[in-house]
N, C-alpha and C. Protein backbone atom coordinates (compact mmCIF):
# COMPACT_ATOMS: atom_id res chain seq x y z
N UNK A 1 44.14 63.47 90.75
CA UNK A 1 44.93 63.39 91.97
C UNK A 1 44.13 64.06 93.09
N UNK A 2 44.24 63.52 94.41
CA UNK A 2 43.15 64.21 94.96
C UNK A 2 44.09 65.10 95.78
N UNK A 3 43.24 66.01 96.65
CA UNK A 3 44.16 67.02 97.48
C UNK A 3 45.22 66.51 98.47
N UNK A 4 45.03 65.61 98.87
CA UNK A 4 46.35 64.87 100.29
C UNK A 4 47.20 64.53 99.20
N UNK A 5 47.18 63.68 98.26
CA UNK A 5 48.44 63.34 97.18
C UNK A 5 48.48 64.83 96.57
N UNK A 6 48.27 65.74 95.89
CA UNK A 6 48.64 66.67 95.97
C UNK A 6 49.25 67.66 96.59
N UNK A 7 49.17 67.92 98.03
CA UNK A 7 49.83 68.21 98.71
C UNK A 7 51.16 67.60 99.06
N UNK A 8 51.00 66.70 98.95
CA UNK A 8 51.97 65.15 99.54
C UNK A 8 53.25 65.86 98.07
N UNK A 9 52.95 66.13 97.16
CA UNK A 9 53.46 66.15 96.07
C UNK A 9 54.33 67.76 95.81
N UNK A 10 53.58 68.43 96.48
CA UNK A 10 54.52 69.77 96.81
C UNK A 10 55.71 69.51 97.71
N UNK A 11 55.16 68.76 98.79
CA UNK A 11 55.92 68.89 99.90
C UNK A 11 57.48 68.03 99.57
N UNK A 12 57.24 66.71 98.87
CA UNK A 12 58.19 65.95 98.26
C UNK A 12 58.93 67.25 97.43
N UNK A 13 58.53 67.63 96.42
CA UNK A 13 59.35 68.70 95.39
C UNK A 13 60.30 69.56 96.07
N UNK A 14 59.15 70.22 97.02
CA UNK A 14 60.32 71.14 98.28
C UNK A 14 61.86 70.50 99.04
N UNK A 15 61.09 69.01 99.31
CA UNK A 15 62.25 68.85 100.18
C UNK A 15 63.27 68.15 99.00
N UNK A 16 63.26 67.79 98.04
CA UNK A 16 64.26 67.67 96.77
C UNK A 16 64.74 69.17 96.21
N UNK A 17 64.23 70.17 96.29
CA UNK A 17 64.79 71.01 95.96
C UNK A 17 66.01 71.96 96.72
N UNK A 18 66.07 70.75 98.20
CA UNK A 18 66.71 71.26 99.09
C UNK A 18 68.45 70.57 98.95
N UNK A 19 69.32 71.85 99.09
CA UNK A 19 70.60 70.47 99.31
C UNK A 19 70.74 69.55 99.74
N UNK A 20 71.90 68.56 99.87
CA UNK A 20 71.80 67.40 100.63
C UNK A 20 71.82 67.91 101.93
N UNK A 21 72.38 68.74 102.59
CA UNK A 21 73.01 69.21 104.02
C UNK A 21 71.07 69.45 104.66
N UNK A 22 70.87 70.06 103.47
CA UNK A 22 69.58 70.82 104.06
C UNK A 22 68.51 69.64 104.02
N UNK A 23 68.51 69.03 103.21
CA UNK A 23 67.81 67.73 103.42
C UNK A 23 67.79 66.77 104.40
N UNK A 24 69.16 66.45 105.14
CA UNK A 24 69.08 65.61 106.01
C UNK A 24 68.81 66.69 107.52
N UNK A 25 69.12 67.88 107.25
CA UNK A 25 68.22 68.17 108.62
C UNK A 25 67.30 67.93 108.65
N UNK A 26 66.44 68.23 107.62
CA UNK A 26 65.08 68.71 107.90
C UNK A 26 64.48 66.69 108.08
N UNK A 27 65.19 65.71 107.83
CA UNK A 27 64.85 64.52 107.87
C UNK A 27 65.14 64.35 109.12
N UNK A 28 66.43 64.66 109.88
CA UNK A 28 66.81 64.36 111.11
C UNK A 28 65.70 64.86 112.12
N UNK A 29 64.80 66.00 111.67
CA UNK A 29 63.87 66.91 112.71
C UNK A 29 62.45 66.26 112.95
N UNK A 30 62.42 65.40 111.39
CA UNK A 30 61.32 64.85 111.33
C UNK A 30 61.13 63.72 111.97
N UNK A 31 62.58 63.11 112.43
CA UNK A 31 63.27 61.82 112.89
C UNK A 31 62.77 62.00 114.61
N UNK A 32 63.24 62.97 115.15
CA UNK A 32 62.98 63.48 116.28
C UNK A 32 62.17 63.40 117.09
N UNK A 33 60.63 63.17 116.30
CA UNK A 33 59.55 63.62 117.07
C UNK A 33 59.02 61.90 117.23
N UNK A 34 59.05 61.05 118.16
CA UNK A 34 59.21 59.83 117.99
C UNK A 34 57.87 58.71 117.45
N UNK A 35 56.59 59.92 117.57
CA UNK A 35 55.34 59.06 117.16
C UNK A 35 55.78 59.21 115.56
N UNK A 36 56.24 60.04 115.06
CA UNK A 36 56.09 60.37 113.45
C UNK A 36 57.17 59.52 113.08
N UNK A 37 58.32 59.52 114.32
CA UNK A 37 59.63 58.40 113.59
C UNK A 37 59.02 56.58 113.60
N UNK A 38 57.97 56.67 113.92
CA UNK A 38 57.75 54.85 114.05
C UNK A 38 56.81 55.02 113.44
N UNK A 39 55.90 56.32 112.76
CA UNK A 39 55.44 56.05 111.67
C UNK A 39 55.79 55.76 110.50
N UNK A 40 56.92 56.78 109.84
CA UNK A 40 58.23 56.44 108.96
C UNK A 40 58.74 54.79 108.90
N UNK A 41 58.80 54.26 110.21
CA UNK A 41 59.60 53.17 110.04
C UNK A 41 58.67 51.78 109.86
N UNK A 42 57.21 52.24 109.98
CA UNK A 42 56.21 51.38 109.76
C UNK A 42 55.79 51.14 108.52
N UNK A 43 56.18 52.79 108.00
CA UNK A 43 56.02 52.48 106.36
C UNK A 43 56.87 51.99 105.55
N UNK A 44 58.05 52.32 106.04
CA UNK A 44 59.81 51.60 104.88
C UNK A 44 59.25 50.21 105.36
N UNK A 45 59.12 49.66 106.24
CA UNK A 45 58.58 48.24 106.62
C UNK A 45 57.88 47.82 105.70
N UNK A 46 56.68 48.16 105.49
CA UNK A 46 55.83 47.22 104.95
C UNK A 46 56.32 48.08 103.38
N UNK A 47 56.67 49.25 102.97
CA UNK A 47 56.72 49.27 101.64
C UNK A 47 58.22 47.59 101.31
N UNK A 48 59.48 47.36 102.39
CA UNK A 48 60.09 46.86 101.91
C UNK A 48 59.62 44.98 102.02
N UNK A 49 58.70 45.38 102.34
CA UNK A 49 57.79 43.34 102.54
C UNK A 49 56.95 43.48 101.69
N UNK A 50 56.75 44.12 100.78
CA UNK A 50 55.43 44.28 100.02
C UNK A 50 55.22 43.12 99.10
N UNK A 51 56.39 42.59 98.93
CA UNK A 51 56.60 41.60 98.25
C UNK A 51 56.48 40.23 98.45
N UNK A 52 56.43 39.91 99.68
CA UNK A 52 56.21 38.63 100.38
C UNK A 52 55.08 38.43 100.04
N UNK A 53 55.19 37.22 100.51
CA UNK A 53 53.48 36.10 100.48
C UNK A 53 53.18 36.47 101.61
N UNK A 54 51.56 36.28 101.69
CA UNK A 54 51.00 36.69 102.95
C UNK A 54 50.15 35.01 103.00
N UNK A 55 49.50 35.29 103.73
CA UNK A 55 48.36 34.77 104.14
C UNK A 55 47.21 34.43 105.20
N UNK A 56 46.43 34.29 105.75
CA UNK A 56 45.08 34.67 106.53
C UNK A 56 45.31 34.73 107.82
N UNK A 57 45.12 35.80 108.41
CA UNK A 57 45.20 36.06 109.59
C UNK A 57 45.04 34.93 110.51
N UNK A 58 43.75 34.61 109.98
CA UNK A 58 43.34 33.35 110.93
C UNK A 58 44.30 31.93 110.32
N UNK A 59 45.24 31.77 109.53
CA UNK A 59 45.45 30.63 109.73
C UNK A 59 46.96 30.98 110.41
N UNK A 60 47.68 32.25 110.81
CA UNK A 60 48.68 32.90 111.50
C UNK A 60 48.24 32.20 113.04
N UNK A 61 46.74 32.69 113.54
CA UNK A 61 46.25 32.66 114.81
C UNK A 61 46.22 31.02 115.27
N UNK A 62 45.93 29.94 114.29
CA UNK A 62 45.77 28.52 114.39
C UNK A 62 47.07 28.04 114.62
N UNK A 63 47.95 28.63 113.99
CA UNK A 63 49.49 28.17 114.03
C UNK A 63 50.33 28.64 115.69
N UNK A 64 49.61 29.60 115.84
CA UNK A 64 49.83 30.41 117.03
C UNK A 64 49.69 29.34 117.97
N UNK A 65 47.96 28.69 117.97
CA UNK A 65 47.32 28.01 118.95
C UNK A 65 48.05 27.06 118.91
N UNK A 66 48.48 26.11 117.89
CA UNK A 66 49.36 24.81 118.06
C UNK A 66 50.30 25.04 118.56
N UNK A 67 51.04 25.79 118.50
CA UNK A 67 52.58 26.09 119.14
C UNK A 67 52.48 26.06 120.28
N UNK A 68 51.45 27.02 120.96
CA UNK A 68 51.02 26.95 122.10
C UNK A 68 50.54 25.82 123.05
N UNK A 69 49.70 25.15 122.25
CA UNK A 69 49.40 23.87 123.31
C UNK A 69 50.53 22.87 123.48
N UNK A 70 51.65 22.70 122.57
CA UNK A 70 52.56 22.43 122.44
C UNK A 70 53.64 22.42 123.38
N UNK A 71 53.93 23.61 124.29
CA UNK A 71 54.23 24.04 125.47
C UNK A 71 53.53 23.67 126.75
């Protein structure tokens, strides 16, 4: 395990070892600070799409272009 997941791994334990009351402050504080809250919400994002099909940027960008000339 390297040191950032290790750390990452204290810090999780701590905040489970906290009540619920005390837990959702310390989530609400973290909520607060708004670059770190759209980081949070960038990650529940893609952890909850993780599952989808993807596929190539560039054929996203071609589909783009047709739509467009289309107009």
């Amino acid at each position: 395990m390297r040191a950032v997941e290790s750390r990452a791994e204290i810090y999780l334990m701590a905040l489970q070892s906290l009540s619920k009351a005390e837990r959702e402050v310390v989530i609400a504080r973290l909520l607060e600070d708004t670059k770190l809250r759209e980081n949070i919400l960038d990650l529940v994002l893609i952890q909850q799409r993780q599952g989808e099909p993807s596929r190539p940027f560039s054929e996203c960008l071609a589909e783009r272009g047709k739509r467009a000339n289309k107009e």
